[in-house]
Protein backbone atom coordinates (compact mmCIF):
# COMPACT_ATOMS: atom_id res chain seq x y z
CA UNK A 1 115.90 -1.78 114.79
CA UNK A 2 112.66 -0.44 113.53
CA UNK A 3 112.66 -0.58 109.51
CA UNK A 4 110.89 0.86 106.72
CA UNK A 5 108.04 -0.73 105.16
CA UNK A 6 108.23 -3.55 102.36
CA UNK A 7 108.41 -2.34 98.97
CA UNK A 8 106.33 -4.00 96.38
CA UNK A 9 107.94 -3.98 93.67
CA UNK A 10 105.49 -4.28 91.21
CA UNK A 11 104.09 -0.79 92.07
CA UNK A 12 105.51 2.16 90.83
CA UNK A 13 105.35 5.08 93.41
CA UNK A 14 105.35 8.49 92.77
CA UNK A 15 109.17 9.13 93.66
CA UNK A 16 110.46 6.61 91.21
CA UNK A 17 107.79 8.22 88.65
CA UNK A 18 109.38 11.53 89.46
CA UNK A 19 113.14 10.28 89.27
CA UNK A 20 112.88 8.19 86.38
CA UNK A 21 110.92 11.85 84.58
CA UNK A 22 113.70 13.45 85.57
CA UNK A 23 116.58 11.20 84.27
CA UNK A 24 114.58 11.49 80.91
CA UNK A 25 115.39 14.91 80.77
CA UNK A 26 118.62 15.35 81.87
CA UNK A 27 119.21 12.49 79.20
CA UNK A 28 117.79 14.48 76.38
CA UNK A 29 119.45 17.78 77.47
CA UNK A 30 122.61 16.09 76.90
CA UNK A 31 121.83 14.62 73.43
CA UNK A 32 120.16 17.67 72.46
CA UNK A 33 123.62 20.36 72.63
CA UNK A 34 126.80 20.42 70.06
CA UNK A 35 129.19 19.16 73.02
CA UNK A 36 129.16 15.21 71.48
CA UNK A 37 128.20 13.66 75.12
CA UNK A 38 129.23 10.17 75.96
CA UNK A 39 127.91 8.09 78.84
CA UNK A 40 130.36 6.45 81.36
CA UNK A 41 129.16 3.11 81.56
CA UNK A 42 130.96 1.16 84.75
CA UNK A 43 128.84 -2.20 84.47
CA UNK A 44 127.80 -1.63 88.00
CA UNK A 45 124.57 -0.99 88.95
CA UNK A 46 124.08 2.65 88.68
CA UNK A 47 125.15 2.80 85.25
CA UNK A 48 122.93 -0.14 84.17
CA UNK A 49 120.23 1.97 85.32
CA UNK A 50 121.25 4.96 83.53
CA UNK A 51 121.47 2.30 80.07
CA UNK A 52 117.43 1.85 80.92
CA UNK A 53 116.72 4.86 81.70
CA UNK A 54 118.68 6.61 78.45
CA UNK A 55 117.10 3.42 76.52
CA UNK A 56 113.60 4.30 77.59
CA UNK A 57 114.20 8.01 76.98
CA UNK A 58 114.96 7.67 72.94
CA UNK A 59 112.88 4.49 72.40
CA UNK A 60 112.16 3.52 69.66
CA UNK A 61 115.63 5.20 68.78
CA UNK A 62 118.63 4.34 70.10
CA UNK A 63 120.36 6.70 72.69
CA UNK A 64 122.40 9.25 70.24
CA UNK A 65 125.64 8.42 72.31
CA UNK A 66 127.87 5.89 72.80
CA UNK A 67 128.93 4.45 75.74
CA UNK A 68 132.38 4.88 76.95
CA UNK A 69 134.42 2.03 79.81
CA UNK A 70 137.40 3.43 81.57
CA UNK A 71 139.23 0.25 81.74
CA UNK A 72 141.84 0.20 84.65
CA UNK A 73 142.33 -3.50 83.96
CA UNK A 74 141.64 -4.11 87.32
CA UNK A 75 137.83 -4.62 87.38
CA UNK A 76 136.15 -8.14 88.62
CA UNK A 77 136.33 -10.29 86.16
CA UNK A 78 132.78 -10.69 86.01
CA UNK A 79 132.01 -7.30 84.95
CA UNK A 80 134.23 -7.38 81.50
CA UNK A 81 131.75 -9.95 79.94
CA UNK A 82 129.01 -8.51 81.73
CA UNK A 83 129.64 -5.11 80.73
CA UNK A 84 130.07 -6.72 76.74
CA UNK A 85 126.87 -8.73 76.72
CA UNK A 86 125.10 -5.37 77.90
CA UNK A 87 126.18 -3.21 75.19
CA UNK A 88 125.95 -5.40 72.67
CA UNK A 89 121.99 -6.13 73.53
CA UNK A 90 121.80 -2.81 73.71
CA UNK A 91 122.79 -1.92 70.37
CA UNK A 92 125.20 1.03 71.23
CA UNK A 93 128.58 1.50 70.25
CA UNK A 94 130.92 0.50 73.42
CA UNK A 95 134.54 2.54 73.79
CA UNK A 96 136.81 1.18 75.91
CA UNK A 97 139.62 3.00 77.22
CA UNK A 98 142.92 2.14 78.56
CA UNK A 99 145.94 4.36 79.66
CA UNK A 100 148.66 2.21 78.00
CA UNK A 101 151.45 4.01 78.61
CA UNK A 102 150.61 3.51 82.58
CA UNK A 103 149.64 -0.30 82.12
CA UNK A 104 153.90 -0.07 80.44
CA UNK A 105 154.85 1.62 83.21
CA UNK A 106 153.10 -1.12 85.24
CA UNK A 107 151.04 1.51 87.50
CA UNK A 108 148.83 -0.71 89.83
CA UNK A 109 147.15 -0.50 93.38
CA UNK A 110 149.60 -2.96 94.76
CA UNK A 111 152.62 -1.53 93.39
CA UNK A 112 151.50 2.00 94.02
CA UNK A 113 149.27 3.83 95.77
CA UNK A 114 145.61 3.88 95.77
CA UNK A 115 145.13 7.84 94.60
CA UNK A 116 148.15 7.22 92.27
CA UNK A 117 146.78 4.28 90.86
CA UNK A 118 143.62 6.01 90.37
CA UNK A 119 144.72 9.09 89.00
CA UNK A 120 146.55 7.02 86.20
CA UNK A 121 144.45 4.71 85.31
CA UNK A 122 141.36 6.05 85.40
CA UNK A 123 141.57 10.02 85.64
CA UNK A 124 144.08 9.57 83.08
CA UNK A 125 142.43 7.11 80.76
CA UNK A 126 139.60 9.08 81.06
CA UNK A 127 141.17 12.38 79.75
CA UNK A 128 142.51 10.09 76.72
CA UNK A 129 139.60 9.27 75.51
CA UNK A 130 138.09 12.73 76.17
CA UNK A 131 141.08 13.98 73.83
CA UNK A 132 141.02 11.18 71.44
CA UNK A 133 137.07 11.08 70.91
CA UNK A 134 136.46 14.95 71.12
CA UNK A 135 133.76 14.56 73.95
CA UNK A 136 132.74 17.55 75.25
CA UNK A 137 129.94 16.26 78.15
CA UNK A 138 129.81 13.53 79.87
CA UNK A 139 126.62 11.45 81.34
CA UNK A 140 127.98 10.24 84.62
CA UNK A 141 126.27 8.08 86.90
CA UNK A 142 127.40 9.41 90.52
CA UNK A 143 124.74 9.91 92.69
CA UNK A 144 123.22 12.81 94.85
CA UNK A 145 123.83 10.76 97.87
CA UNK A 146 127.37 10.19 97.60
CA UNK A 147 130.40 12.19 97.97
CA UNK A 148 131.73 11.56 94.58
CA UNK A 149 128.26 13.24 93.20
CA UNK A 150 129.25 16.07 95.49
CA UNK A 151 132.77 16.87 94.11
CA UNK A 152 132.23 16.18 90.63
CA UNK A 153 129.39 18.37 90.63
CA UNK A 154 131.33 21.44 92.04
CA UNK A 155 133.83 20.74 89.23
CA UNK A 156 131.32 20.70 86.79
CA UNK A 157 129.76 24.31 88.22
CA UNK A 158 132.72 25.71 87.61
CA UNK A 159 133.90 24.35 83.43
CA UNK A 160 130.20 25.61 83.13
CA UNK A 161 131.25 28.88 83.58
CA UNK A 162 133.45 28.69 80.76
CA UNK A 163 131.57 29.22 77.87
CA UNK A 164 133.82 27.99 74.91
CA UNK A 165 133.37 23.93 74.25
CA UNK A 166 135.76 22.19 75.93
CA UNK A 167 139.17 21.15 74.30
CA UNK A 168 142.17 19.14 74.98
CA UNK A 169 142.40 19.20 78.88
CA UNK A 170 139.50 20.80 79.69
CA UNK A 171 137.03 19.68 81.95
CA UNK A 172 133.73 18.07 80.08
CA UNK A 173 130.45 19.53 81.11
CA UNK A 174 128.81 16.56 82.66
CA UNK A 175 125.13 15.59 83.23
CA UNK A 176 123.85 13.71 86.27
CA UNK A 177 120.52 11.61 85.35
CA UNK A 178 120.73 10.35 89.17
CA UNK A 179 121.33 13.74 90.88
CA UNK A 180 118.16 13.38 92.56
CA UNK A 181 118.31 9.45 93.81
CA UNK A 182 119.93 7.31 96.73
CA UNK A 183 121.14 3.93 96.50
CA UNK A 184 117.44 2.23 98.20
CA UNK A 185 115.99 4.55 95.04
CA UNK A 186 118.24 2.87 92.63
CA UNK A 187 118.13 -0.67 93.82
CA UNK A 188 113.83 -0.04 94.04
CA UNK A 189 113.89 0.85 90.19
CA UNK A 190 116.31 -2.38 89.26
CA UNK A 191 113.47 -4.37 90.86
CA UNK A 192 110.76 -2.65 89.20
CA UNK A 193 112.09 -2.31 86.10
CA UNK A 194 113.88 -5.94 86.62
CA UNK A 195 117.20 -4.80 85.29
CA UNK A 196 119.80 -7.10 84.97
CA UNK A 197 123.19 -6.15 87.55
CA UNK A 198 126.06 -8.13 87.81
CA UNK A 199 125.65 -11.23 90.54
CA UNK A 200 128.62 -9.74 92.38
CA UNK A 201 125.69 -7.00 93.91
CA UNK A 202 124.01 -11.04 95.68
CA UNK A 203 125.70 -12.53 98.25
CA UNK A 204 127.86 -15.93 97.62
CA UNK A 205 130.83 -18.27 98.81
CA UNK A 206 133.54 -16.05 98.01
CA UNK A 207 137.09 -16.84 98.82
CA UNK A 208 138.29 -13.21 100.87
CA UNK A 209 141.30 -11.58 102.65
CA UNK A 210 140.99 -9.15 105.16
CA UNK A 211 143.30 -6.29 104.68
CA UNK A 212 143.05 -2.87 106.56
CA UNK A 213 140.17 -3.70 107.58
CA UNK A 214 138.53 -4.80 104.25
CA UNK A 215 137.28 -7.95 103.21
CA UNK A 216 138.81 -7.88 99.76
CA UNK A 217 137.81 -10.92 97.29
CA UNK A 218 141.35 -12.23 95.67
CA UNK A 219 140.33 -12.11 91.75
CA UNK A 220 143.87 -13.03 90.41
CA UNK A 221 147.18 -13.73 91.65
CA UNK A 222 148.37 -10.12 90.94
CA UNK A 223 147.60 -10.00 94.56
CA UNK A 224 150.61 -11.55 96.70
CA UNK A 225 149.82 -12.80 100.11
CA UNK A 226 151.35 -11.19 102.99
CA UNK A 227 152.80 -13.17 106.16
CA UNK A 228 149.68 -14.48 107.98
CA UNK A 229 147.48 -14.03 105.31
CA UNK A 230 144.70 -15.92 103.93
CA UNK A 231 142.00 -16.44 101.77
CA UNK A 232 139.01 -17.92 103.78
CA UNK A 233 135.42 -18.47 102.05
CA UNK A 234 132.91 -16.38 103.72
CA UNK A 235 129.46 -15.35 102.23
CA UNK A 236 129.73 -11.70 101.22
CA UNK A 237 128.29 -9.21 98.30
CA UNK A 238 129.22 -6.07 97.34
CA UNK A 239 127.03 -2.73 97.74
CA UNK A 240 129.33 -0.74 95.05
CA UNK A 241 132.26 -2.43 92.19
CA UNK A 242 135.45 -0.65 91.40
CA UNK A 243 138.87 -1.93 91.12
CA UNK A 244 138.73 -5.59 93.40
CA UNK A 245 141.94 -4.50 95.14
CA UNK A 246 140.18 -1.35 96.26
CA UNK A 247 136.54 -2.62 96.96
CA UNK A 248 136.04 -4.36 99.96
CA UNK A 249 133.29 -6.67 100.06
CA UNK A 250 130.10 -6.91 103.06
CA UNK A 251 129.29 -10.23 104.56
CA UNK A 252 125.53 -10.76 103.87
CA UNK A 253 122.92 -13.77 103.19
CA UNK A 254 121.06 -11.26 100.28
CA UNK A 255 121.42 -13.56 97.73
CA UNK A 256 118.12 -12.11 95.45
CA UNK A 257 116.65 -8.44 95.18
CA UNK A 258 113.95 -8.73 97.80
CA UNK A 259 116.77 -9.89 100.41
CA UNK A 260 118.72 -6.77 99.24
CA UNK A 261 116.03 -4.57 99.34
CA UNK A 262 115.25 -5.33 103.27
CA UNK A 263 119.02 -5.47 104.17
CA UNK A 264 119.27 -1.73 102.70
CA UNK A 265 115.99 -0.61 104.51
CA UNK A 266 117.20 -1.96 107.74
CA UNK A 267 120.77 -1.32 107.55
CA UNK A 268 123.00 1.52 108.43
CA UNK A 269 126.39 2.56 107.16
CA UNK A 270 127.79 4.16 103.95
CA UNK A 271 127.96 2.33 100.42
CA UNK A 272 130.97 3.67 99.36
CA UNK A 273 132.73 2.69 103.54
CA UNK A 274 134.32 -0.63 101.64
CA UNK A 275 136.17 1.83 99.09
CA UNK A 276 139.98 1.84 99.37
CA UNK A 277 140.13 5.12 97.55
CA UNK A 278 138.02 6.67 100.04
CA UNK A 279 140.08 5.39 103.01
CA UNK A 280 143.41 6.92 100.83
CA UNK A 281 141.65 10.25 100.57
CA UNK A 282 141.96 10.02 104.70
CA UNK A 283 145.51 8.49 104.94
CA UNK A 284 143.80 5.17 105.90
CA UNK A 285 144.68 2.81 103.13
CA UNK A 286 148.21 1.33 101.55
C-alpha cells in the first residue's frame, strides 16, 4: 500500500494555517453573542485541541467560557486526572456533570443497553447542566469527517431557525471549531503544536477482552466475565475514548506521534468502527 508522504512536523502548512484561522473564529463568534456558550471538553484528543486552539484565540485572556465534562462515570480512568490536570493549567473553570438520578437508578452499558445507557447518562446529563447552568451554545468538538459532526450539525440547522434563546429543553445552538478538519488534520496539529493527549491515544501492554468483535480493555471489575472469557495482554491503542465498555481498542506498535502519524497515513478504516454505540445504532452491539 502506497502512502502519503512524511509530515514534518515542525512545518506548518497552509491547511493547518487555514484550519487553525478558522477555529479562531468560530471560537470568537461563540464568545462574542448573549447565548452564555460552554465548551464540551471530553479529555480526548479533539477537545484538547479545541483547549489550544480557544487558548490561542483569547491569549493573553483567558477563553470567556468555561469548560463543561459530561461525566457518565464510565470513562478510562486515565482521563479523570488527565482531564483535571488540563483544566487546572489552563486556568478555566471545569463543570462536571453527572445524571444522578440515573447513576441511583444504576443505568449502565452492562446492565442496559448501549443507546439507553447513552441517552441517560450523557444526553441526559448533558441537558442538566444545559438547564442548571443556563447555556445557550455549545462549542463541540465533533468533526467534519465523522458521522456524529453530521447529525449534530443538522440538529443544530434546525434550533437555528428558532430565533428566541434557548430555554429549558431546547436545543443549544452549537459551534464547530473542527467543522473543517479530519482526524490525520487533528493528530498533524497535536504534533505541531506538541499538545499533550492522554497516553491511551499510544500503543501499550494492555490487558483486553474480545467481545462482539471488540477488543475492549477491562478498566474495573464492573465488567463480569462471561463463560470462555478472558483478559489476555495484547499491545493495542485507541484512535477515539468514550465510555471503556463501549470503545474498543486497535492492536498497534504506535507507541509515539510520528508512529501514529504513519499508521494513520497508511491505514484504512473508520475511527469511530471500535464504537459500541455506533454498532447499537445498527442492531450490532449488546
Amino acid at each position: 500500500m502506497r502512502c502519503s508522504p512524511p509530515f514534518n512536523a515542525a512545518r506548518r502548512s497552509e491547511r493547518l494555517t487555514r484550519l487553525e484561522f478558522s477555529a479562531a473564529r468560530a471560537l470568537r463568534t461563540a464568545a462574542a453573542g448573549k447565548l452564555r456558550p460552554a465548551m464540551l471538553f471530553s479529555a480526548g484528543k479533539d477537545s484538547c485541541v479545541i483547549l489550544h486552539l480557544a487558548l490561542k484565540a483569547f491569549a493573553p485572556a483567558l477563553p470567556p467560557f468555561p469548560l463543561l465534562s459530561v461525566d457518565t462515570t464510565w470513562k478510562f480512568p486515565e482521563t479523570y486526572a488527565f482531564r483535571d490536570r488540563v483544566a487546572r493549567k489552563a486556568g478555566m473553570k471545569l463543570i462536571v456533570q453527572i445524571n444522578q438520578e440515573g447513576l441511583r437508578q444504576g443505568v449502565g452499558p452492562f446492565t442496559h443497553s448501549a443507546a439507553e445507557h447513552v441517552r441517560v447518562m450523557k444526553s441526559g446529563a448533558l441537558q442538566q447542566a444545559l438547564d442548571e447552568h443556563g447555556f445557550g451554545a455549545l462549542i463541540d468538538g465533533a468533526r467534519g469527517d465523522e458521522k456524529r459532526f453530521r447529525n449534530r450539525a443538522r440538529t443544530a440547522s434546525a434550533a437555528s431557525q428558532d430565533s428566541a434563546r434557548p430555554g429549558a429543553g431546547k436545543e443549544p445552538m452549537r459551534f464547530f471549531p473542527l467543522a473543517g478538519w479530519n482526524e490525520l488534520d487533528v493528530w498533524r496539529y497535536i504534533a505541531l503544536e506538541r499538545i499533550e493527549v492522554p497516553q491511551l491515544y499510544f500503543a501499550a501492554p494492555r490487558p483486553v477482552v474480545l467481545r462482539n468483535g471488540l477488543l475492549i480493555v477491562r478498566a474495573d471489575e464492573r465488567m463480569a466475565l462471561k463463560a470462555g472469557e478472558k483478559a489476555r495482554i495484547r499491545r493495542v491503542r485507541f484512535r477515539s475514548l468514550g465510555c471503556w465498555p463501549l470503545t474498543g481498542a486497535v492492536e498497534s506498535e504506535a507507541q509515539d506521534m510520528p508512529a501514529v502519524l504513519r499508521e494513520l497515513r497508511c491505514g484504512r478504516g473508520s475511527e469511530r468502527a471500535g464504537r459500541a454505540q455506533d454498532l447499537a445504532e445498527r442492531g450490532g452491539y449488546f
